[in-house]
Protein backbone atom coordinates (compact mmCIF):
# COMPACT_ATOMS: atom_id res chain seq x y z
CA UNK A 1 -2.10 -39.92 30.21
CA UNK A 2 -4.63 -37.53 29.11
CA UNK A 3 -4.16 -34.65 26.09
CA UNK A 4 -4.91 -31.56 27.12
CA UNK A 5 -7.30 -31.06 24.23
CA UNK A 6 -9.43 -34.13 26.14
CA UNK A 7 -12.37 -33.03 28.09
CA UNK A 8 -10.61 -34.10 31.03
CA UNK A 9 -7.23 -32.16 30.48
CA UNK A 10 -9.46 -29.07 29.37
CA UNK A 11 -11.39 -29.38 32.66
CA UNK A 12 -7.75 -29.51 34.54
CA UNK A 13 -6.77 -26.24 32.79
CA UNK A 14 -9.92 -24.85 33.70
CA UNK A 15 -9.55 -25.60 37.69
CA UNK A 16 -5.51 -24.21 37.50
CA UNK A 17 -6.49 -21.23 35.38
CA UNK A 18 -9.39 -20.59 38.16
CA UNK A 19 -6.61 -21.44 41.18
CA UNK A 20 -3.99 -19.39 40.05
CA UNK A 21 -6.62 -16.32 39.57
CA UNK A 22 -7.32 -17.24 43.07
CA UNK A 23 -3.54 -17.46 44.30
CA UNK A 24 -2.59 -14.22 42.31
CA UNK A 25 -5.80 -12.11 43.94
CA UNK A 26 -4.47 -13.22 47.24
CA UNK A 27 -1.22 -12.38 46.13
CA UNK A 28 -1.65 -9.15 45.54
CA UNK A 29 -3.58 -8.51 48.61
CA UNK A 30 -1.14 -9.48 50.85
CA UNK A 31 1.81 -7.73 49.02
CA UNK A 32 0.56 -4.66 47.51
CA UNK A 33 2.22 -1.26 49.13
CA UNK A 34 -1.10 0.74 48.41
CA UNK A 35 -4.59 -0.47 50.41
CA UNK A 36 -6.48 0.13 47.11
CA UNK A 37 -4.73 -2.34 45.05
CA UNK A 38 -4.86 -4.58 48.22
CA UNK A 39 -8.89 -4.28 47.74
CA UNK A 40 -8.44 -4.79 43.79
CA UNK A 41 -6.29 -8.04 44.72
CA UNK A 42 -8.92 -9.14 47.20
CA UNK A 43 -11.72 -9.00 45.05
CA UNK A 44 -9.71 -10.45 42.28
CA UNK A 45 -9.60 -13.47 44.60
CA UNK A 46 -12.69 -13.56 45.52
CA UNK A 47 -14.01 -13.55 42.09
CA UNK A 48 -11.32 -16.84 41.65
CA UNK A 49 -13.29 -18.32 44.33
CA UNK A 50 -16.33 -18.04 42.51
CA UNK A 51 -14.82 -19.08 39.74
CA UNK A 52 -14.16 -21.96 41.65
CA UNK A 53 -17.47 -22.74 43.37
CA UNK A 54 -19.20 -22.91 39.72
CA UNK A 55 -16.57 -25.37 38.88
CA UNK A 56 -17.35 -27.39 41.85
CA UNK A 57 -21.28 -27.94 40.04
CA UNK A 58 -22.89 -24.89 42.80
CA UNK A 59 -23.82 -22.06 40.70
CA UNK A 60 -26.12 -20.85 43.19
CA UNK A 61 -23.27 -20.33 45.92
CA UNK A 62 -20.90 -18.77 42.72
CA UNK A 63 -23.68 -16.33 41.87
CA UNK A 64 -24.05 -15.53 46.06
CA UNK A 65 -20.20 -15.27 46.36
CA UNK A 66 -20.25 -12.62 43.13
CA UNK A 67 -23.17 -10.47 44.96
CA UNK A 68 -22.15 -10.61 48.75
CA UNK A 69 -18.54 -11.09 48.80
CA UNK A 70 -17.45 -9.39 45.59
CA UNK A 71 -20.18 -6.76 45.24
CA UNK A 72 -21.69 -5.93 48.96
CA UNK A 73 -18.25 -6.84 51.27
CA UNK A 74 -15.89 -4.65 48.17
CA UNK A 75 -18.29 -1.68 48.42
CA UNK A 76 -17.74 -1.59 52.17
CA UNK A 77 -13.93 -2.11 52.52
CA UNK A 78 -14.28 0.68 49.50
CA UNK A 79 -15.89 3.15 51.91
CA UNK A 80 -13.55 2.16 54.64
CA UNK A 81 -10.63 2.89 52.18
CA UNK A 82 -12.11 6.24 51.24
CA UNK A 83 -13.09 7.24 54.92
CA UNK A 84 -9.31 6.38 56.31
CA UNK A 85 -6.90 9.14 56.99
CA UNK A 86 -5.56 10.52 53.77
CA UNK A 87 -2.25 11.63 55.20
CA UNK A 88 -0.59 8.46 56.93
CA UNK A 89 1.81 11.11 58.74
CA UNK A 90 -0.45 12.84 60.61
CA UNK A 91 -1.06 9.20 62.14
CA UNK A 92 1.36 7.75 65.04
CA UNK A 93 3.82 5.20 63.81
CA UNK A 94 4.30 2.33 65.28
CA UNK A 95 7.83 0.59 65.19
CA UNK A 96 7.53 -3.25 63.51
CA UNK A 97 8.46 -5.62 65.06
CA UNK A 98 11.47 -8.09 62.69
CA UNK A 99 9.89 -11.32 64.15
CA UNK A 100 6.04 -10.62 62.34
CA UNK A 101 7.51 -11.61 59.04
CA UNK A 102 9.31 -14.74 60.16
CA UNK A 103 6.63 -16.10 62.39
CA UNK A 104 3.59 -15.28 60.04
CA UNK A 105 6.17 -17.00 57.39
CA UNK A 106 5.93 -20.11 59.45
CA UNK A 107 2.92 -20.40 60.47
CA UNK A 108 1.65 -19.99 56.33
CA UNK A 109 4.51 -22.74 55.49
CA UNK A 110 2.87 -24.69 58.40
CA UNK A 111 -0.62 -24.61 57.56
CA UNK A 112 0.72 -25.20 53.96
CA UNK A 113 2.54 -27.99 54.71
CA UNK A 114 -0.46 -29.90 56.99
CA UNK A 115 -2.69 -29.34 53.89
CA UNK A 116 -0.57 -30.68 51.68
CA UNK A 117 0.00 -33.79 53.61
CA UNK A 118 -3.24 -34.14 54.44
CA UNK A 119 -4.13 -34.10 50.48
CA UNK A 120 -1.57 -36.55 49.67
CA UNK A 121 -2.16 -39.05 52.16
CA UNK A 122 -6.44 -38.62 51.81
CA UNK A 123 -7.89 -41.78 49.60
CA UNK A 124 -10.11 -39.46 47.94
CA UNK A 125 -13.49 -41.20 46.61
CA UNK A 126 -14.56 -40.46 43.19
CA UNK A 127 -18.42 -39.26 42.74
CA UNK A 128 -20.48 -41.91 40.66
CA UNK A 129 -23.68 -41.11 39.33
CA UNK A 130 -25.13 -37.76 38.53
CA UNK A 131 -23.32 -34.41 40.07
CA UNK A 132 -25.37 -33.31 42.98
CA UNK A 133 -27.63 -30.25 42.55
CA UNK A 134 -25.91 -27.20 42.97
CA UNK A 135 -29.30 -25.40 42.92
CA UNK A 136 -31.36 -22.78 45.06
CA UNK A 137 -33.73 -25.57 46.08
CA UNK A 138 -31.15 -27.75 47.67
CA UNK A 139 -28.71 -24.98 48.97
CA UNK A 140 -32.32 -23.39 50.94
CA UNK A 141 -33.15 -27.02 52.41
CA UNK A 142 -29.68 -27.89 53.36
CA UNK A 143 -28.95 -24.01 55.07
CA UNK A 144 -32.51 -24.13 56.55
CA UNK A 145 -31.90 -28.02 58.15
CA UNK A 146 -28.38 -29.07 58.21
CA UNK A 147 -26.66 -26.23 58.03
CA UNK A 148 -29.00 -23.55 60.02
CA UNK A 149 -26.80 -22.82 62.70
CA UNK A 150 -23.84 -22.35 60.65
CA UNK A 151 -25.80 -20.11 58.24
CA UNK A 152 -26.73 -17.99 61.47
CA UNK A 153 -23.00 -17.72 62.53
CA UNK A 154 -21.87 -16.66 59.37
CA UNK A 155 -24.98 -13.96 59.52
CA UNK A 156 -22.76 -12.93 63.09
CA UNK A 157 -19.49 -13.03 61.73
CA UNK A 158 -20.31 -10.51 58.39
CA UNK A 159 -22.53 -8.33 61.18
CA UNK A 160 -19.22 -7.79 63.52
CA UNK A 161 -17.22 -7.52 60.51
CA UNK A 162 -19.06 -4.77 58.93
CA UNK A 163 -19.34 -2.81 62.49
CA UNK A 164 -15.32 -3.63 62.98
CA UNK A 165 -14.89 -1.91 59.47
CA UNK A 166 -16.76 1.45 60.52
CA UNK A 167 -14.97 1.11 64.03
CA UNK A 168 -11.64 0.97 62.54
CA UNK A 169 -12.72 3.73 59.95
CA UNK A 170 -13.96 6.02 62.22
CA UNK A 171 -10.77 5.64 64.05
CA UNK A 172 -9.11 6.48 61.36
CA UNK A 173 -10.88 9.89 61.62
CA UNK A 174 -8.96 12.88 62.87
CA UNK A 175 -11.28 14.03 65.41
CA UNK A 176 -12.84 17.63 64.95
């Protein structure tokens, strides 16, 4: 049993302080009733995940996740925000539909429920020797080798999601 005034029990309070920023970000985004505290939540998350990624020993990808996600990806859901229709009556309503909440309710406690079985039953290795290097160098050989076509898909995915943000903005629009 470790004290929490260990390294190791210090270290544990820094990962669950840095999760439940995380879980709380997320939190509000999915629950707030106005779509600018939704962004605030969202970005709150996202700076939990970077939190979390310089925890992990990759301060390059924490510092990346700060300036893309948090600083590029919250100015452009911020224009989207300010761009949308100010007066929600003036757009059509749609009715909801009672099973959304149920199924999207399931399918969360399913996905939950996989990854916690899947973390119980993994024999988890424990890292000997030095941490690996979290550093520029090594990030740039493993995205231009290892990981180059990955790094080009993710290059795809922000692309449609930016022009799926001014689509749905524009839409938004009431049209002169």
């Amino acid at each position: 049993m470790t004290s929490l005034f260990s390294p190791e029990g210090l270290i544990g309070l820094l990962f669950l302080v840095l999760l439940g920023i995380t879980a709380c970000g997320a939190l509000i985004a999915v629950t707030a009733g106005r779509l600018i505290r939704s962004v605030a939540g969202l970005l709150l998350c996202l700076i939990g995940v970077a939190g979390l990624y310089y925890f992990l020993n990759s301060p390059f990808v924490a510092l990346m996740q700060l300036l893309i996600y948090v600083g590029a990806v919250g100015v452009v859901i911020a224009f989207a925000v300010m761009l949308a229709e100010p007066n929600p009556e003036k757009q059509p309503s749609r009715g909801r539909n009672p099973l959304t909440g149920a199924l999207g309710f399931l399918t969360s406690g399913v996905a939950f429920t996989g990854l916690a079985v899947l973390g119980l039953t993994t024999t988890w290795r424990r890292h000997v020797g030095p941490p690996p290097d979290g550093g520029m160098a090594a990030i740039g050989q493993s995205l231009l080798t290892t990981y180059s076509m990955v790094f080009e898909l993710i290059s795809i995915v922000l692309l449609v999601a930016i022009i799926g943000s001014l689509v749905l903005a524009r839409a938004g629009r009431e049209k002169p």
